[in-house]
C-alpha atoms as a PDB file:
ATOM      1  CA  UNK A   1      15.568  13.460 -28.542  1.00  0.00           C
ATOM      2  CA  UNK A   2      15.135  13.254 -32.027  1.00  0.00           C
ATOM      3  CA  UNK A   3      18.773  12.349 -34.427  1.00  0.00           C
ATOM      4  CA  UNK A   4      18.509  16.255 -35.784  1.00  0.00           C
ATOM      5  CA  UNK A   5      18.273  18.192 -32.997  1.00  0.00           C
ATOM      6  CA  UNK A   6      20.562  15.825 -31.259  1.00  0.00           C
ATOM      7  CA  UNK A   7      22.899  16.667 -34.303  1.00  0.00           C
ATOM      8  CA  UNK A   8      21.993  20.412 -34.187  1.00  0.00           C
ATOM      9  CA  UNK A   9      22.850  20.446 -30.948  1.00  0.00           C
ATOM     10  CA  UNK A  10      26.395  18.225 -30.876  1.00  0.00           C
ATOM     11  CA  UNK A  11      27.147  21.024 -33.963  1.00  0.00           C
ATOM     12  CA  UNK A  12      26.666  23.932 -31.989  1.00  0.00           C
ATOM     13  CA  UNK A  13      28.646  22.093 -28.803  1.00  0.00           C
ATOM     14  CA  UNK A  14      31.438  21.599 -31.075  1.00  0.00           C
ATOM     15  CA  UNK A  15      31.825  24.923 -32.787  1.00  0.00           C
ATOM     16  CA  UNK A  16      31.836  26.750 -29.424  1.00  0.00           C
ATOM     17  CA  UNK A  17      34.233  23.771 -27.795  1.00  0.00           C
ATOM     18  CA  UNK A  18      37.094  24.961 -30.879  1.00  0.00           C
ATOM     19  CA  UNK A  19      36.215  28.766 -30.393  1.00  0.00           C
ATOM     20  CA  UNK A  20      36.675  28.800 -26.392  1.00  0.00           C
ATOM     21  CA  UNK A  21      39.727  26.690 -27.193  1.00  0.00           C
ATOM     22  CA  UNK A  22      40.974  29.215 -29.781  1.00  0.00           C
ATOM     23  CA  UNK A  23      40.530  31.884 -27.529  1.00  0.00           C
ATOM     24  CA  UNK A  24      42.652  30.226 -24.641  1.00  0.00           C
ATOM     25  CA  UNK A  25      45.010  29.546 -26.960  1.00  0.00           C
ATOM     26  CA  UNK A  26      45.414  33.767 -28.027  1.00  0.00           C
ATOM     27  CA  UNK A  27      44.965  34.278 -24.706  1.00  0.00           C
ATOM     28  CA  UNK A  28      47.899  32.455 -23.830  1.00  0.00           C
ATOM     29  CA  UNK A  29      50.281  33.437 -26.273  1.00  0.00           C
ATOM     30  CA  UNK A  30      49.588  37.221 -26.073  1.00  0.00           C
ATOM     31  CA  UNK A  31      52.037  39.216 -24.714  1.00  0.00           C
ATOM     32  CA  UNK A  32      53.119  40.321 -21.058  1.00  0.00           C
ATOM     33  CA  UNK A  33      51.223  43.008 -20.015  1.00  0.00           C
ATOM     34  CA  UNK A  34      53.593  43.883 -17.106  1.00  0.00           C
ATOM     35  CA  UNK A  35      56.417  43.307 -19.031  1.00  0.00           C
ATOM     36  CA  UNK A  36      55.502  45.901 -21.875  1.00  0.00           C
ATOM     37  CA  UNK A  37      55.009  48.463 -18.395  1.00  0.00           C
ATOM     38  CA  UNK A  38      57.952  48.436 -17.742  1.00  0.00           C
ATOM     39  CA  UNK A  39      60.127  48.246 -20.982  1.00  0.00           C
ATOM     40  CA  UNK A  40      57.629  51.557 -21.516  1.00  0.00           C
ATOM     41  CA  UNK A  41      58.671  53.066 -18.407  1.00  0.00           C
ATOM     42  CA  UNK A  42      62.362  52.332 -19.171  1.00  0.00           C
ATOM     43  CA  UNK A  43      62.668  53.543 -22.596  1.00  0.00           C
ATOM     44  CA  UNK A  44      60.289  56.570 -22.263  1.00  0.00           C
ATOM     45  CA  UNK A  45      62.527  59.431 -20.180  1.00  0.00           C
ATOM     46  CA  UNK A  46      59.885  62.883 -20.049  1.00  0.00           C
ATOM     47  CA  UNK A  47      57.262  62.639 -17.480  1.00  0.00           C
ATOM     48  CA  UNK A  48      54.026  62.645 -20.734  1.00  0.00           C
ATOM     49  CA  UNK A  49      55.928  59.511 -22.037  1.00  0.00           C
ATOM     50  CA  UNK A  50      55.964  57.934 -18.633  1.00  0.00           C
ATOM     51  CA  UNK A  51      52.034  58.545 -18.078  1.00  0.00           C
ATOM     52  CA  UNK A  52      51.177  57.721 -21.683  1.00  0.00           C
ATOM     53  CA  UNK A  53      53.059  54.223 -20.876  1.00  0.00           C
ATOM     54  CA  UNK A  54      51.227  53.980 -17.364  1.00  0.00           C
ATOM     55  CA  UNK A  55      48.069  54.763 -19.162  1.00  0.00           C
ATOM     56  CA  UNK A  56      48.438  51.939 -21.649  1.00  0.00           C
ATOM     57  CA  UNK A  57      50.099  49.747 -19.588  1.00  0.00           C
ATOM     58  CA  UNK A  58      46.451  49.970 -17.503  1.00  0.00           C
ATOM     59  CA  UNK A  59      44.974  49.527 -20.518  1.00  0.00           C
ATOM     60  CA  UNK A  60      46.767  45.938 -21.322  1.00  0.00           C
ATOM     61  CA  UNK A  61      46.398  44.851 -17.557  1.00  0.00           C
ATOM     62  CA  UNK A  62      42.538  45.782 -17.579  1.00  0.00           C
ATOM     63  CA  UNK A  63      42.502  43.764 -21.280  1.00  0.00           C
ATOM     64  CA  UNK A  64      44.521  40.641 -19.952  1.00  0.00           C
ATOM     65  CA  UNK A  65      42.364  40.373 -16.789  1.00  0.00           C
ATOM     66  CA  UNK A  66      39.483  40.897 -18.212  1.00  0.00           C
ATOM     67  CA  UNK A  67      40.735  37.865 -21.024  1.00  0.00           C
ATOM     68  CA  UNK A  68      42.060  35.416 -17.894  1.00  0.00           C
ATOM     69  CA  UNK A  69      38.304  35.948 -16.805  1.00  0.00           C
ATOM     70  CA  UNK A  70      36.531  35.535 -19.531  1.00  0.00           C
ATOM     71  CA  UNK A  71      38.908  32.078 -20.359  1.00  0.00           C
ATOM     72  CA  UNK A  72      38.506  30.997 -16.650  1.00  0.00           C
ATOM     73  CA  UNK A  73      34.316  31.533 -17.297  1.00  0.00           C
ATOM     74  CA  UNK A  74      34.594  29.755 -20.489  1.00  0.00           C
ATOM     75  CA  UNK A  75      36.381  26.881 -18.878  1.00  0.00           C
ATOM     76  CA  UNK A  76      33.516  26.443 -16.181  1.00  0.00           C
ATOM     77  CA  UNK A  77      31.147  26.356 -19.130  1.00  0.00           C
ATOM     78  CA  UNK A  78      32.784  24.050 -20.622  1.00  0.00           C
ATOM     79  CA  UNK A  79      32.760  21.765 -17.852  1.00  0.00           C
ATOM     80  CA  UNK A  80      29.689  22.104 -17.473  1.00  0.00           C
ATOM     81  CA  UNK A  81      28.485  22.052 -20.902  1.00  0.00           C
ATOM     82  CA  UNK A  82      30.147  18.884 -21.116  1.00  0.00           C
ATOM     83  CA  UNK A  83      28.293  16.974 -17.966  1.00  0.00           C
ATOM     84  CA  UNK A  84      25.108  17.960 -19.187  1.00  0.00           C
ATOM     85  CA  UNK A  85      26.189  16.671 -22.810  1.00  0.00           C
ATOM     86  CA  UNK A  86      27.204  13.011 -20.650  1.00  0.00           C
ATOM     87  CA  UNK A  87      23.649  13.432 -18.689  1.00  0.00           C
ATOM     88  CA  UNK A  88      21.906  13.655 -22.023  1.00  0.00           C
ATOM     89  CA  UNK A  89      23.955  10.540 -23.861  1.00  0.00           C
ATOM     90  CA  UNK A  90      23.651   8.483 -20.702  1.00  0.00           C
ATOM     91  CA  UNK A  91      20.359   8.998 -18.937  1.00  0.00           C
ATOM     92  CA  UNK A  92      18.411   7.662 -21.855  1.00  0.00           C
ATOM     93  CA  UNK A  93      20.358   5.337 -22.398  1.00  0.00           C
ATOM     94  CA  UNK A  94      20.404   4.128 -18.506  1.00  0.00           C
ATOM     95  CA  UNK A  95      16.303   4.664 -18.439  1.00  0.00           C
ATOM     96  CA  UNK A  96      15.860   2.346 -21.365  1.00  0.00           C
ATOM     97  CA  UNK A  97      18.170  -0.248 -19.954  1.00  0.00           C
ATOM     98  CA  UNK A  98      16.334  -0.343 -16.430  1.00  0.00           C
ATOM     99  CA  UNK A  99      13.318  -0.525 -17.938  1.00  0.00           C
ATOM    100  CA  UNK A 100      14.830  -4.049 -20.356  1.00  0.00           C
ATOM    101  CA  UNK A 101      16.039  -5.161 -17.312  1.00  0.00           C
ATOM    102  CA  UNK A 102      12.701  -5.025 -15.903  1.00  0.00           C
ATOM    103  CA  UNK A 103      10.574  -6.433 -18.317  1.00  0.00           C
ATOM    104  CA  UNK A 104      13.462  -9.710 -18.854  1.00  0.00           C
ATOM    105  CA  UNK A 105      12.823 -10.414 -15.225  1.00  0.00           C
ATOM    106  CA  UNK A 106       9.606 -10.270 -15.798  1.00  0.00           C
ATOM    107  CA  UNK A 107       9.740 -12.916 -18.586  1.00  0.00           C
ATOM    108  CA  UNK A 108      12.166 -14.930 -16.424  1.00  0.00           C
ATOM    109  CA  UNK A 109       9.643 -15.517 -13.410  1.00  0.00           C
ATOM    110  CA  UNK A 110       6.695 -16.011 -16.280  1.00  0.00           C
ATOM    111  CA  UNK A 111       8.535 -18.869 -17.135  1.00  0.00           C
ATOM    112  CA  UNK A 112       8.595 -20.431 -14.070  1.00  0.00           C
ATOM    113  CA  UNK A 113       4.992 -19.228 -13.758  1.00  0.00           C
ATOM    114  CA  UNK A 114       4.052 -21.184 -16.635  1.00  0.00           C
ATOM    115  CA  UNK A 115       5.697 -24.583 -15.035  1.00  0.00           C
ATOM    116  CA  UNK A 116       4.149 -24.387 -12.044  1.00  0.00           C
ATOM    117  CA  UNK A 117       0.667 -23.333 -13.509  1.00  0.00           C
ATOM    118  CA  UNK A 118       1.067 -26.598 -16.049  1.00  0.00           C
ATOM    119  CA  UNK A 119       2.539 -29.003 -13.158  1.00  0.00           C
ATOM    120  CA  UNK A 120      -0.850 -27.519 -11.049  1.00  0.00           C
ATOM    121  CA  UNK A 121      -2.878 -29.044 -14.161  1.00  0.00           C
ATOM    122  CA  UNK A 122      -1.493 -32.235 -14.543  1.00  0.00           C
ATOM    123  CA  UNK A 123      -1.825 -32.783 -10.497  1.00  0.00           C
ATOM    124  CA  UNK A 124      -5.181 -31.615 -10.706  1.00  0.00           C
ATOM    125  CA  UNK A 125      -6.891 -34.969 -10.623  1.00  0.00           C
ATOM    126  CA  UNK A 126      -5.542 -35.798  -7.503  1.00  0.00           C
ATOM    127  CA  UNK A 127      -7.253 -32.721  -5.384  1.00  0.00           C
ATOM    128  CA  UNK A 128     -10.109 -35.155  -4.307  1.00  0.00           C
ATOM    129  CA  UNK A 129      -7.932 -37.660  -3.401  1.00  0.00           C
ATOM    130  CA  UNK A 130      -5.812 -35.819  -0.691  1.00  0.00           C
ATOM    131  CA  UNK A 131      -7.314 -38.438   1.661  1.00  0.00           C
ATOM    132  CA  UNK A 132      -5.899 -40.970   0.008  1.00  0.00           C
ATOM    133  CA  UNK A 133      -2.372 -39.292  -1.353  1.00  0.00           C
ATOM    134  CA  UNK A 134      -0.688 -36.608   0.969  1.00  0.00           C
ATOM    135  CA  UNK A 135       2.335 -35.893  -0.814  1.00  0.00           C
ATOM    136  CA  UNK A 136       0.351 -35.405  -4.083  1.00  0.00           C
ATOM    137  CA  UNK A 137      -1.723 -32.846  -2.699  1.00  0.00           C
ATOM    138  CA  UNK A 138       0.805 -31.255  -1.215  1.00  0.00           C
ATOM    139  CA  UNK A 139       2.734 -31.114  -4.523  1.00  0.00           C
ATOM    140  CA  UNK A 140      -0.154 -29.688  -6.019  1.00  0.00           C
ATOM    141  CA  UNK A 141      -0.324 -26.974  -3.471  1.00  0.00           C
ATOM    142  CA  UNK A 142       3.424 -26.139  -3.312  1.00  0.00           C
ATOM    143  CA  UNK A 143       3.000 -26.169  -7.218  1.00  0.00           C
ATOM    144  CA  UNK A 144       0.233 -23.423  -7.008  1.00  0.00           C
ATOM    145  CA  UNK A 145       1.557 -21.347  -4.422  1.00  0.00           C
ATOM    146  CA  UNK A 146       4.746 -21.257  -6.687  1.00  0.00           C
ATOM    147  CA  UNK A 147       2.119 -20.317  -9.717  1.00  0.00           C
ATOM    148  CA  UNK A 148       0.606 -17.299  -7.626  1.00  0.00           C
ATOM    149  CA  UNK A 149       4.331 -16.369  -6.136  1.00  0.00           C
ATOM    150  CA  UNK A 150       6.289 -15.912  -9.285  1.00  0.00           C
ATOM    151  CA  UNK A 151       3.000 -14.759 -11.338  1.00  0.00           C
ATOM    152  CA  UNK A 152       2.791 -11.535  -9.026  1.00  0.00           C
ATOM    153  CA  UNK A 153       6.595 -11.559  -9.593  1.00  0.00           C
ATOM    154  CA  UNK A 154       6.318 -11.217 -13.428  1.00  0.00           C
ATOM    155  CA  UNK A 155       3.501  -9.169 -12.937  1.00  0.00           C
ATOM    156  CA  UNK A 156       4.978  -6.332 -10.940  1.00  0.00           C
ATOM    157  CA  UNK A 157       7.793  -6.381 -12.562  1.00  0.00           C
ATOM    158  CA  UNK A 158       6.193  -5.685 -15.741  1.00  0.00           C
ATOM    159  CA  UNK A 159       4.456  -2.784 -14.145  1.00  0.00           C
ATOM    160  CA  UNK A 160       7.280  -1.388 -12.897  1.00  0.00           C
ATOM    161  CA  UNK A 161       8.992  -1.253 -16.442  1.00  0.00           C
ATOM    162  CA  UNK A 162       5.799   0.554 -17.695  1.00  0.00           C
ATOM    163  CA  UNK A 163       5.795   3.039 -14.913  1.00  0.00           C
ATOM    164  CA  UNK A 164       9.441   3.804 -15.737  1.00  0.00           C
ATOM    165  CA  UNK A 165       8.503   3.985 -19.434  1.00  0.00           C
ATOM    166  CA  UNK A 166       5.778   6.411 -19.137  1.00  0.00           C
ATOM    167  CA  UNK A 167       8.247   8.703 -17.072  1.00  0.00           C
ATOM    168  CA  UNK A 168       9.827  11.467 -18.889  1.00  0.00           C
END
């Protein structure tokens, strides 16, 4: 992801964090709707006053629910919102360090690699003279099959960190 649409984006994940927590917050401190019922109900004597006050009252407790909804969907957004935000920072982030990982394995069994392949080349000499020297030619083997061993170690493991690389 590129720095400005990773910017864009953090922008527009901001703005709407402050106006879903501005809304909670007037959602919050607005008023009882059941409370302003039944003042309504008390104060207003006739029978027109009483159903204008039921009829508003209604009104408020259709409003408020329809608020404690809309916060409660806004909250769930939010949460979500903000694990895919964490899935975003951290999966690159976790990719690229597999794939290090990886690749300084890789260069840890080249090393050895390299050792064994030199110790293989100074020993080389004595390969005709295994009749004459068993514990040099069986240096010289042990020092190849160590060459071959960790050479398919750094190998792989260098293929591995490509394969992960090339996955998107």
């Amino acid at each position: 992801m590129d720095s400005v649409r990773f910017g864009r984006t953090l922008g527009i994940g901001a703005r709407l964090a402050a106006k879903t927590l501005a809304t909670a917050v007037d959602a919050a401190k607005a008023p009882n709707p059941t409370a302003a019922k039944t003042a309504g109900a008390q104060v207003g004597g006739g029978s027109g006053d009483r159903s204008k006050a039921e009829a508003s009252g209604a009104r408020l407790g259709e409003k408020a629910a329809r608020t404690t909804a809309q916060a409660v969907e806004t909250g769930r957004g939010l949460k979500r919102g903000g694990r895919r935000f964490g899935e975003a920072i951290w999966g690159p982030f976790v990719k690229a360090s597999n794939q290090l990982w990886l690749e300084f394995t890789g260069v840890f069994f080249g090393i050895f690699a390299v050792f064994a392949v030199s110790n293989a080349w100074k020993m080389r000499g004595e390969w005709h003279e295994a009749a004459g020297n068993h514990d040099a030619h069986m240096h010289l083997l042990l020092a190849v099959a160590m060459a071959v061993v960790f050479g398919y170690f750094c190998f792989s493991s260098f293929v591995k960190a490509s394969r992960r690389g090339k996955r998107s």
